[in-house]
Protein backbone atom coordinates (compact mmCIF):
# COMPACT_ATOMS: atom_id res chain seq x y z
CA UNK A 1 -7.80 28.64 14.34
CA UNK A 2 -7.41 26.94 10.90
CA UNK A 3 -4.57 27.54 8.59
CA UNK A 4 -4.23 27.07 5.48
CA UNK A 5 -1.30 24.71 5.92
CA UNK A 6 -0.44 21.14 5.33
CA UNK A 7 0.00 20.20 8.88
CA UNK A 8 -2.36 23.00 10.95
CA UNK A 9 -4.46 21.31 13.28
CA UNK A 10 -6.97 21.38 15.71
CA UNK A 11 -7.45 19.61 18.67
CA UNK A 12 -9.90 17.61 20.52
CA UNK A 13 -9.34 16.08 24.05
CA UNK A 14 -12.63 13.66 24.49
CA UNK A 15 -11.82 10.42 24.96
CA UNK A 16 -12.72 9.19 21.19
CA UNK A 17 -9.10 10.35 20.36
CA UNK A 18 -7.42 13.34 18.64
CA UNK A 19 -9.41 15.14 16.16
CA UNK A 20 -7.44 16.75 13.72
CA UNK A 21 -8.43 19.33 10.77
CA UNK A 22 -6.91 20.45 7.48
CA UNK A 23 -7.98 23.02 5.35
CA UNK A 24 -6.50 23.51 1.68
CA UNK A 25 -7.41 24.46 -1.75
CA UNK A 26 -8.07 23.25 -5.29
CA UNK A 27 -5.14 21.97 -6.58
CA UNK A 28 -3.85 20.49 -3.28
CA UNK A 29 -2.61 16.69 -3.43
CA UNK A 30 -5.21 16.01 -0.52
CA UNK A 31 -7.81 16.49 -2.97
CA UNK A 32 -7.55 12.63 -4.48
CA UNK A 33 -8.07 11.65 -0.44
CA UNK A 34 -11.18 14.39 -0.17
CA UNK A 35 -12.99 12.14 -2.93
CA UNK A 36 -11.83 8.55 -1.77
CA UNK A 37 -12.94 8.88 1.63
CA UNK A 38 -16.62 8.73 0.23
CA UNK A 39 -15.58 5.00 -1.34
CA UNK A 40 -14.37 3.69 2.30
CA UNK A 41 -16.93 5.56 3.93
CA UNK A 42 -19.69 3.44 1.99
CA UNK A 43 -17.89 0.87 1.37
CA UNK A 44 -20.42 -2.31 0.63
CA UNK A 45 -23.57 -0.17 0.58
CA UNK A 46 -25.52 -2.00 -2.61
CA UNK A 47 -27.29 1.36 -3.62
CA UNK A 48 -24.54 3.82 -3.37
CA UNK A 49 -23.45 5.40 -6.39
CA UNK A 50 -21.00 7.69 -6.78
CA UNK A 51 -19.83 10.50 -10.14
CA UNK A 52 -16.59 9.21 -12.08
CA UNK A 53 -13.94 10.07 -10.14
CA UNK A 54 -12.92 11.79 -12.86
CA UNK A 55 -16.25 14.18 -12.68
CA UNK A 56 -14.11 15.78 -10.01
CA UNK A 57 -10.80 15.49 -10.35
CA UNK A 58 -10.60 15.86 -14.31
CA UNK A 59 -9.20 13.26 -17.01
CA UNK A 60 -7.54 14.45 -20.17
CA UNK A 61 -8.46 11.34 -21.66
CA UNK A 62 -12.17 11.40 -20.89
CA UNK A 63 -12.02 15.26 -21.52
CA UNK A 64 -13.85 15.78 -18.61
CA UNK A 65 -13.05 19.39 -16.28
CA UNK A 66 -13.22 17.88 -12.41
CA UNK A 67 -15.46 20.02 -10.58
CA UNK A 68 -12.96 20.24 -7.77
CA UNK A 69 -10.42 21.32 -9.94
CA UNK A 70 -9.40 25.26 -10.88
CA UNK A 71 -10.04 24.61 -14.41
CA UNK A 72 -14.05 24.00 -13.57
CA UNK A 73 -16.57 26.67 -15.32
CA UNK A 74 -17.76 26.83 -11.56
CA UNK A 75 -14.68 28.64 -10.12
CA UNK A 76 -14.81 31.85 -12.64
CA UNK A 77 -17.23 32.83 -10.65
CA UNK A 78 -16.53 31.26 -6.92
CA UNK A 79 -14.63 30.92 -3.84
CA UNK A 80 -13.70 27.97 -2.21
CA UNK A 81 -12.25 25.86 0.62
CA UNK A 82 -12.22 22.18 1.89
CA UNK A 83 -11.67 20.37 5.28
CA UNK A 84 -10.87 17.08 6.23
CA UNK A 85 -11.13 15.63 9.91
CA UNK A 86 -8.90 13.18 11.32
CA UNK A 87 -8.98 11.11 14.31
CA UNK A 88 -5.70 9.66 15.24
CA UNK A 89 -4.93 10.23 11.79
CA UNK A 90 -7.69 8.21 10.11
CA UNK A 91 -10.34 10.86 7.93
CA UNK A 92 -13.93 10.45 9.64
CA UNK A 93 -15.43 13.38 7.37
CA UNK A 94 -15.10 15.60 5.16
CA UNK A 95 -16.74 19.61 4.29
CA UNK A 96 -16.17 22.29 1.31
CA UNK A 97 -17.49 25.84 1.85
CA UNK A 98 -18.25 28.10 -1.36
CA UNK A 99 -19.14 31.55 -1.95
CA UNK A 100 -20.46 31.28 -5.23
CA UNK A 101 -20.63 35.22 -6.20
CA UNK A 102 -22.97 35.11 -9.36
CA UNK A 103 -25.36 32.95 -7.26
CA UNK A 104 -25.55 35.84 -4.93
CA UNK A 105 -25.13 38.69 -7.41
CA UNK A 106 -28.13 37.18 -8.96
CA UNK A 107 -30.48 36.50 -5.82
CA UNK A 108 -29.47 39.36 -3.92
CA UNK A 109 -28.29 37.44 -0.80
CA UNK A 110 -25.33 36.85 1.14
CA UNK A 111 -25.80 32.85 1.33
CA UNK A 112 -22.53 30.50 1.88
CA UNK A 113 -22.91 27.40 0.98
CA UNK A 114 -21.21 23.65 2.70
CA UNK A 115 -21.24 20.54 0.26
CA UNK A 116 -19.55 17.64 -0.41
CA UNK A 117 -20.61 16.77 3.18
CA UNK A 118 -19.80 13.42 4.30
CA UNK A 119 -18.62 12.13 7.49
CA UNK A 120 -18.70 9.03 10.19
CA UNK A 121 -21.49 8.83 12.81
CA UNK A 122 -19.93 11.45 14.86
CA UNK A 123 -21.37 14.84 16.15
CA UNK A 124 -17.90 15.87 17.18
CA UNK A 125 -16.43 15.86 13.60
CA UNK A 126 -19.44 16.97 12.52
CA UNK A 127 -19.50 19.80 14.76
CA UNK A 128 -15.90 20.44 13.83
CA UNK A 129 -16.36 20.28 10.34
CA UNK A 130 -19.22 22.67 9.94
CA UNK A 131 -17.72 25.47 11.85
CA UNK A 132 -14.69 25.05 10.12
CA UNK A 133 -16.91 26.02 6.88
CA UNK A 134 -19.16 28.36 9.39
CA UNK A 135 -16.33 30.83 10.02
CA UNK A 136 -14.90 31.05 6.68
CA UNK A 137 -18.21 31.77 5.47
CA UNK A 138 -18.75 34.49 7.87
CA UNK A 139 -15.22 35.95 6.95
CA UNK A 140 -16.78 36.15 3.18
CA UNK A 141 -18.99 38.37 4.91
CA UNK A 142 -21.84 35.60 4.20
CA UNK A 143 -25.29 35.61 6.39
CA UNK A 144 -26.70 32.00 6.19
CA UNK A 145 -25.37 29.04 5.62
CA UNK A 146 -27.07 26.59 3.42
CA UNK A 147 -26.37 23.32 2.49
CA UNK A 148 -25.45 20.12 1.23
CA UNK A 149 -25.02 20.05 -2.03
CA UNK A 150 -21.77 19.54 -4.14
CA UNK A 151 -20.23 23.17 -3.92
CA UNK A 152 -23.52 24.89 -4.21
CA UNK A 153 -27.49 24.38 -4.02
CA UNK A 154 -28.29 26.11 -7.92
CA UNK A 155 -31.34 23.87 -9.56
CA UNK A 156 -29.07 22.58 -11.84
CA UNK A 157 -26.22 20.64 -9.33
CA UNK A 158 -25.99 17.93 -7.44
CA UNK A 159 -27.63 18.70 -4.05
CA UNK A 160 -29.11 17.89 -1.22
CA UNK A 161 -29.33 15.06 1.21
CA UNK A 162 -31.62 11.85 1.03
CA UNK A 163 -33.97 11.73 4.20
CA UNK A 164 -36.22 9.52 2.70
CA UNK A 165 -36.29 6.67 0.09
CA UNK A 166 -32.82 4.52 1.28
CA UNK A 167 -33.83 1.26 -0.04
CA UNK A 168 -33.47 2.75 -3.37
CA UNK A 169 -30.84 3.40 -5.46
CA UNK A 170 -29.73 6.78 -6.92
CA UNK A 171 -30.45 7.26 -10.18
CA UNK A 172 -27.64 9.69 -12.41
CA UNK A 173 -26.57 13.25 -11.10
CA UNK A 174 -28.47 12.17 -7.85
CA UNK A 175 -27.55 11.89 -3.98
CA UNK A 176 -27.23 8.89 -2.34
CA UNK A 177 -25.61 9.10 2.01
CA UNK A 178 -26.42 7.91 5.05
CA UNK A 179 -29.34 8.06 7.56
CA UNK A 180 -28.08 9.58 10.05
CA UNK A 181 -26.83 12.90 8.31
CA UNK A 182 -30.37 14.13 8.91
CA UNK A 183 -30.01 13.95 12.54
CA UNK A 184 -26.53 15.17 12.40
CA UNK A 185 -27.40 18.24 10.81
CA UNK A 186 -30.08 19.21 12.65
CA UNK A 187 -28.60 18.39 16.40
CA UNK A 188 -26.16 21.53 14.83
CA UNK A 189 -28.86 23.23 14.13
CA UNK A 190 -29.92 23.44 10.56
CA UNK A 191 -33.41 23.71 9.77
CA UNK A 192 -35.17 22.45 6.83
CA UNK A 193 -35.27 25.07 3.76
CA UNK A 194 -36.49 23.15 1.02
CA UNK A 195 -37.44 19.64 -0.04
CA UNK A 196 -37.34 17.59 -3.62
CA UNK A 197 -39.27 14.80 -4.32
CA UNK A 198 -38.78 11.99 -6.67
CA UNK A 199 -41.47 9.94 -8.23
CA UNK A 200 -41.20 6.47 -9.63
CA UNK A 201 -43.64 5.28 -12.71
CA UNK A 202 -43.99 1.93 -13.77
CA UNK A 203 -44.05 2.00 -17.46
CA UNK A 204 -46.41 -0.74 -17.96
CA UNK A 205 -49.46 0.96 -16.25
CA UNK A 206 -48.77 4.14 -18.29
CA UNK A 207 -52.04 4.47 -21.56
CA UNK A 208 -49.38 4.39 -24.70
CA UNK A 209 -52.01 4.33 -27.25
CA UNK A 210 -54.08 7.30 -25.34
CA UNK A 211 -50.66 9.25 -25.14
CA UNK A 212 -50.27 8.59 -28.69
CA UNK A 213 -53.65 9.76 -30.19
CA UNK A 214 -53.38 13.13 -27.61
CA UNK A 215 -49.82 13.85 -29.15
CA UNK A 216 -50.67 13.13 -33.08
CA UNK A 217 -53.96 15.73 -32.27
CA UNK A 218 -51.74 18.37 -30.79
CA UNK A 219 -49.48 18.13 -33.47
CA UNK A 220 -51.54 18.61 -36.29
CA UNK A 221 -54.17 20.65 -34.39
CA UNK A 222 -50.97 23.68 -33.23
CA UNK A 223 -48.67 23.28 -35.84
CA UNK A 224 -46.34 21.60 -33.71
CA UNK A 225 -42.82 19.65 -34.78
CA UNK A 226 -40.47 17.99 -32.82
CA UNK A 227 -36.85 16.80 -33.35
CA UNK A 228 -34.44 14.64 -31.82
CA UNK A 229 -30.91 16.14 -30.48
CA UNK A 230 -28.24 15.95 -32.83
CA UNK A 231 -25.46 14.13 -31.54
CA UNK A 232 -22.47 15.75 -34.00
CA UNK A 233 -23.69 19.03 -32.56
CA UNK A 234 -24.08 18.31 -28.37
CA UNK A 235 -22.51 21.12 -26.91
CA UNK A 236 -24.74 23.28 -29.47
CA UNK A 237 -27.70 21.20 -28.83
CA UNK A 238 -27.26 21.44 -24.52
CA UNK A 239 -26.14 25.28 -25.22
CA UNK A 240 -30.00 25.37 -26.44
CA UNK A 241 -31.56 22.87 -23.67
CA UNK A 242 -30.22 25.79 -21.46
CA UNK A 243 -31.72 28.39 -23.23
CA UNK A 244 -34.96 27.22 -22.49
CA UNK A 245 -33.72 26.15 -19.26
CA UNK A 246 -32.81 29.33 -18.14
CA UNK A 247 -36.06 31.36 -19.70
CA UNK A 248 -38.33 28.34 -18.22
CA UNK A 249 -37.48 27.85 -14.88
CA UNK A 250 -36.73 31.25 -13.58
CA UNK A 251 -39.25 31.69 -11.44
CA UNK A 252 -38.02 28.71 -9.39
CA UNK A 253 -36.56 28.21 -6.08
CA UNK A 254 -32.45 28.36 -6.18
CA UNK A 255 -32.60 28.69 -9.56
CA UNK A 256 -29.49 30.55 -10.98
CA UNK A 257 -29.15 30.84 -15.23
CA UNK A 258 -26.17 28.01 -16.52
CA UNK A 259 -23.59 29.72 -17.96
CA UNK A 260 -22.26 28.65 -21.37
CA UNK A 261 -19.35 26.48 -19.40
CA UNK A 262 -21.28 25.25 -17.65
CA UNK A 263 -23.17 23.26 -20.36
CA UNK A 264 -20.42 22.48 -22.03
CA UNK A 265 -19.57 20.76 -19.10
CA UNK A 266 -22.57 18.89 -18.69
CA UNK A 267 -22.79 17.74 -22.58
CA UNK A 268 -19.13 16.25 -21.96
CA UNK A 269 -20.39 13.76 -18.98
CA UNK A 270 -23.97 13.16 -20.75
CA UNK A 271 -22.43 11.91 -24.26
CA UNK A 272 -21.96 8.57 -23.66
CA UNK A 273 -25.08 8.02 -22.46
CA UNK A 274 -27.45 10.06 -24.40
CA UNK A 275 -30.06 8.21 -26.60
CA UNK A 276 -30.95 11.25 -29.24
CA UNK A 277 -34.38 10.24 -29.36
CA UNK A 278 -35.25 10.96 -25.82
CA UNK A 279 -34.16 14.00 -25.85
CA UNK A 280 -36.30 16.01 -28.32
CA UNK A 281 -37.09 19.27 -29.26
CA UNK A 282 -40.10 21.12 -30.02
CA UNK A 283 -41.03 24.24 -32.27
CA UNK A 284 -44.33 26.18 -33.01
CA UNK A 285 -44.02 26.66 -36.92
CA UNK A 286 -40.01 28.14 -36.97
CA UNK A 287 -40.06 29.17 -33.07
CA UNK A 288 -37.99 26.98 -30.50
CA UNK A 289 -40.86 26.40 -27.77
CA UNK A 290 -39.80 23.00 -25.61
CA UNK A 291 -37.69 20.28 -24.79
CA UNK A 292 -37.69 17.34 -22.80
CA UNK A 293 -34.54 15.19 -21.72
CA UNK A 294 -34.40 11.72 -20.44
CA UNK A 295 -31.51 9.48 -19.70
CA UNK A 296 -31.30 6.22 -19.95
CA UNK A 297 -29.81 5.84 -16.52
CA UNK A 298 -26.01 4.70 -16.36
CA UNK A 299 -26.02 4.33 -12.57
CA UNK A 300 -27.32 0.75 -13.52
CA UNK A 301 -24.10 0.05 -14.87
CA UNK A 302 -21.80 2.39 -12.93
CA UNK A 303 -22.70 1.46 -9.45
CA UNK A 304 -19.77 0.15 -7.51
CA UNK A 305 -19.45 -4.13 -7.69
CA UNK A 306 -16.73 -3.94 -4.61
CA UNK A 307 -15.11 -6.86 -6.33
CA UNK A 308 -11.17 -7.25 -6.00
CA UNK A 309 -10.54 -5.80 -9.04
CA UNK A 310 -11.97 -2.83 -8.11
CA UNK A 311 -13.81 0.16 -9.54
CA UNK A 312 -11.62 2.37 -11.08
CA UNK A 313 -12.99 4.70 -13.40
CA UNK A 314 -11.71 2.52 -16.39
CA UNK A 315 -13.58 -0.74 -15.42
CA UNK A 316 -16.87 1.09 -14.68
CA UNK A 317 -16.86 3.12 -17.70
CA UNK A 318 -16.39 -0.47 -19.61
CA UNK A 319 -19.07 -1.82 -17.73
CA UNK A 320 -21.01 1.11 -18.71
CA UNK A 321 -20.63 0.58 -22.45
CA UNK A 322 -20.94 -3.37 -22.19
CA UNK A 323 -23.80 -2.61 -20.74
CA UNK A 324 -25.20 0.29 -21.53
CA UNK A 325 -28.35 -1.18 -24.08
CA UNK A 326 -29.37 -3.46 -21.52
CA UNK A 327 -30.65 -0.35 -19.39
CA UNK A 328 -34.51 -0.16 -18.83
CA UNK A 329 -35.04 2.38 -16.17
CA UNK A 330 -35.03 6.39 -17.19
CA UNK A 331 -34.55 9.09 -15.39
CA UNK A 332 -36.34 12.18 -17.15
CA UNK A 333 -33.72 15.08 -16.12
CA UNK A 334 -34.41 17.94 -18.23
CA UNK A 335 -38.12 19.92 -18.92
CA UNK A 336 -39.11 23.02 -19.40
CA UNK A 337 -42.01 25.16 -22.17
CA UNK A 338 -41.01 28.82 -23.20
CA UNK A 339 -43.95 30.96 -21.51
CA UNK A 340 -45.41 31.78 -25.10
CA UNK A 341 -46.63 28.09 -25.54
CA UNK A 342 -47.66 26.70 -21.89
CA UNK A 343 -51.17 26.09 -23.03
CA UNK A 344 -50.85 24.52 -26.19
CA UNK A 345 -50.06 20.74 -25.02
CA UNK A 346 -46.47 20.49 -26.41
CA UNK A 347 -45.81 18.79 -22.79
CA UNK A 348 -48.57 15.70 -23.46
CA UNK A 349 -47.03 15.87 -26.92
CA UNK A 350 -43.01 15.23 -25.49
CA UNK A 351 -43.93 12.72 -22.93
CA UNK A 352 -46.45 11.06 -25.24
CA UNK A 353 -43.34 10.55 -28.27
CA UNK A 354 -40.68 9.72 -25.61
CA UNK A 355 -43.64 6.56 -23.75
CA UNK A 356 -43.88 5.96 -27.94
CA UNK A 357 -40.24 5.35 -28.19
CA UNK A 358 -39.29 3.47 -25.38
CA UNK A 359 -42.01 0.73 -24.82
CA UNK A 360 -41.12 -0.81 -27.72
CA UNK A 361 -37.40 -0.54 -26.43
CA UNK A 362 -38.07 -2.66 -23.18
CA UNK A 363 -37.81 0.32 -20.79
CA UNK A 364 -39.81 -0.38 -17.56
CA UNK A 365 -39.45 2.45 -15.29
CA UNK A 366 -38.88 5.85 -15.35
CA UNK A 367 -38.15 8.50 -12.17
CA UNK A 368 -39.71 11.98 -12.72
CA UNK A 369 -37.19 14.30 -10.52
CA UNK A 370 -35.54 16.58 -8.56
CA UNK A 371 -39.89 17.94 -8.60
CA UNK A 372 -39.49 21.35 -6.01
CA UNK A 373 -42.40 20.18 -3.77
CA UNK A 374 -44.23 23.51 -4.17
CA UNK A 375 -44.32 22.10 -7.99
CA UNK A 376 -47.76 21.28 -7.83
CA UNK A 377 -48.55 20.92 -11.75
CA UNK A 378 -45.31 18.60 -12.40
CA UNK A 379 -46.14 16.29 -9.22
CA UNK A 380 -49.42 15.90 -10.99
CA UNK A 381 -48.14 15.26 -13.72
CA UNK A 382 -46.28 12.52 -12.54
CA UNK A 383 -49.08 11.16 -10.66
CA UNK A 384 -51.05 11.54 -13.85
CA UNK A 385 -48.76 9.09 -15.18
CA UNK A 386 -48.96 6.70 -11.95
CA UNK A 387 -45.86 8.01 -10.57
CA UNK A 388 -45.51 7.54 -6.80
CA UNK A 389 -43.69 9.77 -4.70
CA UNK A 390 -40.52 7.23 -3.77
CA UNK A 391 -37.82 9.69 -2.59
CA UNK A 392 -37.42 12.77 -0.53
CA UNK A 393 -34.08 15.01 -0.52
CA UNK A 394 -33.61 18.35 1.81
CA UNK A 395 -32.03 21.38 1.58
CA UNK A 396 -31.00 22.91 5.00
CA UNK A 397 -29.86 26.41 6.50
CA UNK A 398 -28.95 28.17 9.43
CA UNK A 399 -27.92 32.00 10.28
CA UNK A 400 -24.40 32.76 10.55
């Protein structure tokens, strides 16, 4: 039994040494060791990437909320534990469980989720870990267990794990971990739920000019305009991304409607990094009817050096604005046409201003993703655009 104590343990008698476990809440001091055992776990990898620290455990200064902190949009509505394992007092993995209650409300399910799953190459602490989260999910009076994500698997978080695509690097808001978890996961006995795909385009090979000539015809032929975000308004302006977000994409797998917070949220870690023009609205005469969001992606400049200075939160962020217009590779996050005007071309029109923009800007790639891979119409989109499917991430579950 686990208790919600400092020093409650439980523990193992193989011969790989004492296992240990420690459950506690948001707001507990082992929090800061919850997020640096990621950092020694990968320590070295050259495409690992990790959030700000600060993305979960807050910064007044940066004005960020942590996500593993009470004063997260995500825990009005949400339950929530964490574990660490220890053996002989060194961490070798680490679990959250979540009952996130408007998920459920709105799906009709009883479905716990794990996350923030990361551990050594050990099916012991693995094991441990999981039914840690296992049977305080079944005390929530949950049904399945689903999992990884960060607390939860809704569209819009950070989810899943990588099972295909390692010798690339993760681009923002994206999951980077190691090979094994696959194997790890499904020795416990998770299945395969759902998959993602990611698909890389090489900018050069994409028809500007054709893209061009389609988007100035829609324009003028559907009385079509289209306007940048405006930067002195970003909370407003990613308060209306989710608007259409959460009409557009509601017929989607996990999907679950972003609460007002929520964006908020997201606006505060996207402003330093958002170039207004490639994010763009679109309208049908006064109507709001599309809008498509690409990042210019600041895992380029964020991803760990492992020099002996370090990589606090301070030095990447500099190294993010020192380098920030030197970034040529996009990731294209946020898409979605209001039902009313699916067949008028606004997408061609969106993609075809954003390819305008940033060829002249030096960008050379962009990654079309997290594409459900039931999306049939976006994946050939992307392969329209001579995307090729470069990364795979899965979704797992198992009855409780």
């Amino acid at each position: 039994m686990i208790h919600k104590t400092s020093d409650s343990k439980i523990p193992d008698t193989t011969n790989l040494g004492k296992l240990d476990l420690e459950e506690f809440g948001l707001g507990s001091p082992l929090m800061k060791e919850f997020v640096k055992f990621s950092w020694k776990l990968h320590y070295g990898d050259p495409h690992w990437t990790p959030p700000l620290d600060s993305d979960y455990l807050g910064s007044r200064l940066l004005g960020l909320k942590g996500l593993l902190t009470s004063e997260h949009p995500y825990h009005e509505h949400a339950e929530v534990t964490h574990f660490l394992a220890r053996r002989n007092g060194k961490i070798v993995g680490r679990v959250s469980a979540a009952v996130n209650n408007r998920f459920n409300d709105y799906h009709k399910e009883k479905v716990g989720f794990f996350g923030f799953f990361e551990v050594e190459n050990d099916f012991i602490a693995t094991s441990a870990l999981l039914n840690a989260a296992k049977t305080w999910l079944a005390a929530k009076g949950m049904e399945v267990m689903r999992g990884p994500g960060e607390y939860s698997n809704a569209t819009h978080e950070r989810q899943g794990i990588l099972v295909d695509g390692f010798e690339f690097s993760p681009t923002v808001e994206l999951t980077h971990n190691k090979p094994y978890y696959q194997e790890l996961l499904e020795r416990f006995g998770f299945c395969k739920v759902k998959d993602y795909h990611a698909y890389l385009v090489n900018v050069d090979e994409i028809p500007i000019n054709r893209f061009k000539r389609l988007g100035d015809a829609i324009k003028k032929r559907g009385n079509i305009t289209t306007r940048p975000v405006n930067m002195r308004r970003l909370r407003d302006e990613v308060r209306l991304m989710m608007r259409i977000y959460n009409e557009a994409w509601v017929g989607n797998w996990g999907f679950l409607p972003m609460t007002d917070g929520e964006a908020d949220a997201l606006a505060d870690t996207l402003k330093a990094v958002v170039d207004p023009e490639f994010v763009k609205f679109a309208y049908v005469g006064n109507e709001l009817a599309g809008v498509i969001g690409a990042i210019p992606d600041p895992n380029h400049a964020l991803r760990p050096s492992w020099r002996w200075y370090g990589d606090s939160d301070p030095i990447r962020i500099f190294r993010l604005l020192k380098k920030r217009k030197q970034i040529r590779f996009l990731r294209f996050m946020f898409f979605g046409i209001l039902a009313p005007f699916r067949r008028l071309g606004i997408d061609a029109l969106l993609f075809a201003e954003a390819f305008a923009y940033g060829v002249p800007k030096g960008y050379t790639h962009l990654e079309a993703s997290m594409i459900l891979e039931e999306n049939d119409l976006m994946a050939a989109a992307a392969k329209a655009l001579g995307g090729r499917h470069y990364k795979t991430w899965r979704i797992f579950e198992m009855p409780i």
